[in-house]
Protein backbone atom coordinates (compact mmCIF):
# COMPACT_ATOMS: atom_id res chain seq x y z
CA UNK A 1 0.00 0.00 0.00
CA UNK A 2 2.87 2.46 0.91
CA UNK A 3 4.40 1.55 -2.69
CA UNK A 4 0.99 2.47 -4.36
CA UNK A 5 0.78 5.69 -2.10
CA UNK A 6 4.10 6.80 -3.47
CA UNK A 7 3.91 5.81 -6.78
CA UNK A 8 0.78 7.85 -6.98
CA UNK A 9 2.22 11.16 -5.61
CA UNK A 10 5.06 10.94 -7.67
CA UNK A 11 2.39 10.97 -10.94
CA UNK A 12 0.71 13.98 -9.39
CA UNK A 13 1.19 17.06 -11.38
CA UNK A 14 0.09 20.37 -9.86
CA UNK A 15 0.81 23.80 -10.82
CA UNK A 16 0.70 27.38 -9.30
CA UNK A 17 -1.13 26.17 -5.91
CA UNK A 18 -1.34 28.85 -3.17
CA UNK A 19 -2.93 29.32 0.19
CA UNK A 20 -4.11 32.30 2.18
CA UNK A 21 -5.55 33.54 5.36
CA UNK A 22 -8.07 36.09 4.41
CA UNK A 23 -9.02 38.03 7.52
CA UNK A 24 -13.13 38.56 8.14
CA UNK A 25 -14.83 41.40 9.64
CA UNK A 26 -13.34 42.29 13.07
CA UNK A 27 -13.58 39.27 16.13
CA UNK A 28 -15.29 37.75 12.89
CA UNK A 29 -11.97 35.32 12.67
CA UNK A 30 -10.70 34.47 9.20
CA UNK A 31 -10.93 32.37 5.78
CA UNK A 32 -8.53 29.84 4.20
CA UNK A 33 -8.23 30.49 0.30
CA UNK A 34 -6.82 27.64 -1.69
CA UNK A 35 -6.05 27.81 -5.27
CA UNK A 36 -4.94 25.56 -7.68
CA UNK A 37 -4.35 26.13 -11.68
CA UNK A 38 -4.40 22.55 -12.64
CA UNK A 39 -4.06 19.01 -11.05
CA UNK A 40 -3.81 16.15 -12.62
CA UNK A 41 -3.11 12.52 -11.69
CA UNK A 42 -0.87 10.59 -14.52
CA UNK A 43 -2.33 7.49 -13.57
CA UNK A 44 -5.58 5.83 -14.50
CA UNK A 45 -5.94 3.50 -11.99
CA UNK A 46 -6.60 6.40 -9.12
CA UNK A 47 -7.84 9.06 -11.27
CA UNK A 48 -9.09 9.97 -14.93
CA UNK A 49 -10.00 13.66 -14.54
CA UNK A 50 -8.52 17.14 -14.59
CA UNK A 51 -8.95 19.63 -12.67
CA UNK A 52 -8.19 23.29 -13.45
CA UNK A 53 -9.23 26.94 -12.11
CA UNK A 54 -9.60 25.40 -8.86
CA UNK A 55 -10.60 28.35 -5.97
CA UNK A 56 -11.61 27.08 -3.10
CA UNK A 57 -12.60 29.48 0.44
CA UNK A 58 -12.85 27.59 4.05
CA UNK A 59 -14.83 29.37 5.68
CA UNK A 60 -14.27 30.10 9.63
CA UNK A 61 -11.10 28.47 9.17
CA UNK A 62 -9.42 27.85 12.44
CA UNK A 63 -5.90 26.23 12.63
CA UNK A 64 -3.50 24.28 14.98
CA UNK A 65 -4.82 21.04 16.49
CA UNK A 66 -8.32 19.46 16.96
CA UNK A 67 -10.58 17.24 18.21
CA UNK A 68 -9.98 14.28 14.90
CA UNK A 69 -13.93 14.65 14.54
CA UNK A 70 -14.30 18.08 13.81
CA UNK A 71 -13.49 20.24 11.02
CA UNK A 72 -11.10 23.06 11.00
CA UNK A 73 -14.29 25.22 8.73
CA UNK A 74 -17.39 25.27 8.94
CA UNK A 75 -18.36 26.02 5.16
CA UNK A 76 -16.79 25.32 2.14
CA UNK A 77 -17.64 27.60 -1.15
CA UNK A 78 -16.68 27.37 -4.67
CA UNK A 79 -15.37 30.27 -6.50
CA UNK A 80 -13.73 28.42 -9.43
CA UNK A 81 -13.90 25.14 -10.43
CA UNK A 82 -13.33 23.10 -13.99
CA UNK A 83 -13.32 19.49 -13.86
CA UNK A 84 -12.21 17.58 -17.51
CA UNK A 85 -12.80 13.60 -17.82
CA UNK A 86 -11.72 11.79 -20.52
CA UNK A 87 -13.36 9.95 -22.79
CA UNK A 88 -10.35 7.13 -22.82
CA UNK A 89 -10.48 7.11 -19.40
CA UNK A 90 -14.43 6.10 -19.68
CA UNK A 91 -13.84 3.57 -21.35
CA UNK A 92 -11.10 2.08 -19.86
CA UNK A 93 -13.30 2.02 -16.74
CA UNK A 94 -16.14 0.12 -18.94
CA UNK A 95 -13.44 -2.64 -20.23
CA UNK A 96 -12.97 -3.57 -16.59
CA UNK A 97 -16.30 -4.30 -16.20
CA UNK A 98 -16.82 -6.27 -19.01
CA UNK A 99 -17.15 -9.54 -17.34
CA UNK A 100 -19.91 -8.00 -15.28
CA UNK A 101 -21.73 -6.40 -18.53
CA UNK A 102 -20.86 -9.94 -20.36
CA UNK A 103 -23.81 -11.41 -17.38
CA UNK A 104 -26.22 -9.13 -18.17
CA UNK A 105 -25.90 -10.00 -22.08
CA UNK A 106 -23.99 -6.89 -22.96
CA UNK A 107 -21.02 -6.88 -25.29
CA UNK A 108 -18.70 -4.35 -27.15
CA UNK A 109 -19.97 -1.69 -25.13
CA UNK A 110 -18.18 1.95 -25.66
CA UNK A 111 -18.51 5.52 -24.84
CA UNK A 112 -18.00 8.32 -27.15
CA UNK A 113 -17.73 12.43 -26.27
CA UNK A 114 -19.34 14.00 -29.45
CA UNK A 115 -19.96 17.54 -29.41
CA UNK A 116 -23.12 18.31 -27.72
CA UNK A 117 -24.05 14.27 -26.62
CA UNK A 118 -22.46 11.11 -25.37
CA UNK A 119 -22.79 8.42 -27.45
CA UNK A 120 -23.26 4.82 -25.36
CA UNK A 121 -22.59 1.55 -28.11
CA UNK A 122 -22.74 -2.04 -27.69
CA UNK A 123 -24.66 -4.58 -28.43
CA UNK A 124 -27.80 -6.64 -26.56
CA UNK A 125 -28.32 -10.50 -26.76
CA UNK A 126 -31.90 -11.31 -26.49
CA UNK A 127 -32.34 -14.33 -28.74
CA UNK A 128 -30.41 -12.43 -31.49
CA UNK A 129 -27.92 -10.38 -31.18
CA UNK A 130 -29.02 -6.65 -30.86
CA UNK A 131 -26.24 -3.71 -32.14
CA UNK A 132 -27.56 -0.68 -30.48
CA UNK A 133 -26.47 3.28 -29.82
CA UNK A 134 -27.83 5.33 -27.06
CA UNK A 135 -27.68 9.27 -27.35
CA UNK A 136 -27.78 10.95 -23.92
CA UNK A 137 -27.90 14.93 -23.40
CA UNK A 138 -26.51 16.85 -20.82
CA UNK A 139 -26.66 20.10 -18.65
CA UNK A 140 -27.76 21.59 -15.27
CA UNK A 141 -30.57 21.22 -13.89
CA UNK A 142 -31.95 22.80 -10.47
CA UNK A 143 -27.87 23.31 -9.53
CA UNK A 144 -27.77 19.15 -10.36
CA UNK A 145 -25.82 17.15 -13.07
CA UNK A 146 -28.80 16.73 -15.95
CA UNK A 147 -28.51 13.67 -18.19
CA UNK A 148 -31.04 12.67 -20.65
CA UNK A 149 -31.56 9.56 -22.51
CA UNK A 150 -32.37 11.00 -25.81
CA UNK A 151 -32.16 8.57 -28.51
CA UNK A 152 -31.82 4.93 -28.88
CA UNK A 153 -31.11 3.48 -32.38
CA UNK A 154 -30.77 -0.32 -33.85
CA UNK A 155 -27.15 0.14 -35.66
CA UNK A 156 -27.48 3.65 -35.58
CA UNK A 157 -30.29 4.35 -38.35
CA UNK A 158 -33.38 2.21 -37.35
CA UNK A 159 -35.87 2.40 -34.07
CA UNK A 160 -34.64 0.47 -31.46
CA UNK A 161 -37.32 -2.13 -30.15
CA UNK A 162 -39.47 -1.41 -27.22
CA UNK A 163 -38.74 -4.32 -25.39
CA UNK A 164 -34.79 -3.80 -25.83
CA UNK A 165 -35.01 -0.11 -24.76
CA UNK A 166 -36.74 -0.61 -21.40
CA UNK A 167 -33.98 -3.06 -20.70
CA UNK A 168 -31.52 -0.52 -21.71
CA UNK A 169 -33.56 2.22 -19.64
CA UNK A 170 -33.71 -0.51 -16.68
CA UNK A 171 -29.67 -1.09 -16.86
CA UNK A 172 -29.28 2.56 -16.51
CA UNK A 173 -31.27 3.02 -13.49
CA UNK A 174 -29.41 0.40 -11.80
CA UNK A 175 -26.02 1.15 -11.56
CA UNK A 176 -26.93 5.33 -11.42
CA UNK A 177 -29.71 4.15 -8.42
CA UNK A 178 -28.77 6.31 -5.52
CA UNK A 179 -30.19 8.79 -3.26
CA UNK A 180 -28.68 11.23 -4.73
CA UNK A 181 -29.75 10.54 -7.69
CA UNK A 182 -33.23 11.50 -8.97
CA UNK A 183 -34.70 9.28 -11.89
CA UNK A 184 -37.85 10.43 -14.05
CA UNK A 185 -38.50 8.15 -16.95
CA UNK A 186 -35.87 9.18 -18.89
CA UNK A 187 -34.34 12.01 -17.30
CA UNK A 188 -31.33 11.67 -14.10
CA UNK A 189 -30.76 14.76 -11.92
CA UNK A 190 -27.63 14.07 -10.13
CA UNK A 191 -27.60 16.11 -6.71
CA UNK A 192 -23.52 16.08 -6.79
CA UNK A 193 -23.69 18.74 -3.45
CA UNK A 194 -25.65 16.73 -1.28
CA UNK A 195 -23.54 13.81 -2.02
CA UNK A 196 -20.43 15.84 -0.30
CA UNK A 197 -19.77 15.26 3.74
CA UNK A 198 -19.56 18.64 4.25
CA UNK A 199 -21.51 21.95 4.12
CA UNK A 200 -20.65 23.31 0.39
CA UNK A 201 -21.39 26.00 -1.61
CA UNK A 202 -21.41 25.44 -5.45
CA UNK A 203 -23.24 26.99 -8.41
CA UNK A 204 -22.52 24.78 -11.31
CA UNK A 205 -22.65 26.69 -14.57
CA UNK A 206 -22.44 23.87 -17.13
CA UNK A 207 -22.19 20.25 -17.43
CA UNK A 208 -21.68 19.90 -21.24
CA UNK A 209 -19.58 17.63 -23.51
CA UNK A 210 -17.55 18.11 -26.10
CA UNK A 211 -14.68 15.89 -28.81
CA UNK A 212 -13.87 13.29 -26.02
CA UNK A 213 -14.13 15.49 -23.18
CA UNK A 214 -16.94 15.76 -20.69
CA UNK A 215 -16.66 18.76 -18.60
CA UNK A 216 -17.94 20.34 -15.78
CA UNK A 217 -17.66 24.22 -14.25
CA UNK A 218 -18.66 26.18 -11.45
């Protein structure tokens, strides 16, 4: 594990990172400003995204020791934030699980980052074998990650079958299901603040995608 640990920090690349103390209102205490340009993890085993523009304020931050349950802030708010993720790194992900997919009678499944939509391939086994594509939409939502199932075609040109796009719709809905994650028919709303341990404030701008890239800003 201590191999791993070091390994991974020597792939870390990070540039121009500063912190601050920026003093409140008097007897108001102070805040803790950390900023980061870019960071970036050379390794795609821990990590697959970018993330640049990073401006980050701790509120009521207090230093020197504590109790190990409390925090050192109270708040945390977002002034900057761009996160980039791959679409190589996707699908690396997705070959791992292909054993998994492979059960469920999926095979030669693959993501693509088109401008505008993300493209989900494979192909279905129900009897015969089914070659389908999946367009999904993105955006923001209600301050939440917004993806929509838009399309689904049979090898790209024809209507996929009813019966093979509820199973595709069903798939989906399983391994997004989560509480922070709110499903209607085809739409997901993806409530990525609530899912944080900690009190944060975050207005995400966009959530868009473009030529295999998928990014996100606040």
């Amino acid at each position: 594990m201590k191999e791993k640990l070091c390994d991974l920090v020597k792939e870390i690349v990070l540039s121009k990172a500063t912190f601050e103390l920026r003093d409140k209102a008097p007897a108001k205490g102070m805040d803790a400003v950390i900023k980061i340009e870019s960071l970036a993890i050379n390794n795609p085993h821990f990590l697959g995204f970018v993330i640049d523009n990073l401006s980050l304020v701790l509120q009521d931050f207090t230093p020197g020791a504590r109790e190990p349950q409390e925090r050192s802030f109270s708040r945390v708010a977002v002034e900057s934030l761009a996160i980039t993720i791959p679409q190589q790194w996707v699908n690396d992900e997705i070959e791992k699980q292909e054993q998994s997919l492979a059960e469920k009678d999926l095979t030669d499944m693959a993501i693509s980052f088109l401008p505008g939509k993300i493209v989900v391939r494979g192909a279905v086994k129900k009897g015969a074998s089914f070659p389908f594509s999946v367009e999904i939409k993105t955006g923001v939502q209600e301050n939440k990650l917004m993806a929509k199932l838009a399309q689904f075609n049979l090898m790209e040109i024809l209507p996929l079958p009813a019966f093979i796009q509820n199973f595709l719709i069903d798939l989906f809905k399983e391994k997004i299901r989560s509480r922070f994650v709110d499903i209607k028919n085809h739409l997901f709303l993806i409530d990525v603040v609530s899912a944080i341990p900690f009190p944060l404030d975050i207005a995400i701008k966009s959530f868009r995608v473009e030529k295999d890239y998928l990014i996100l800003e606040a």
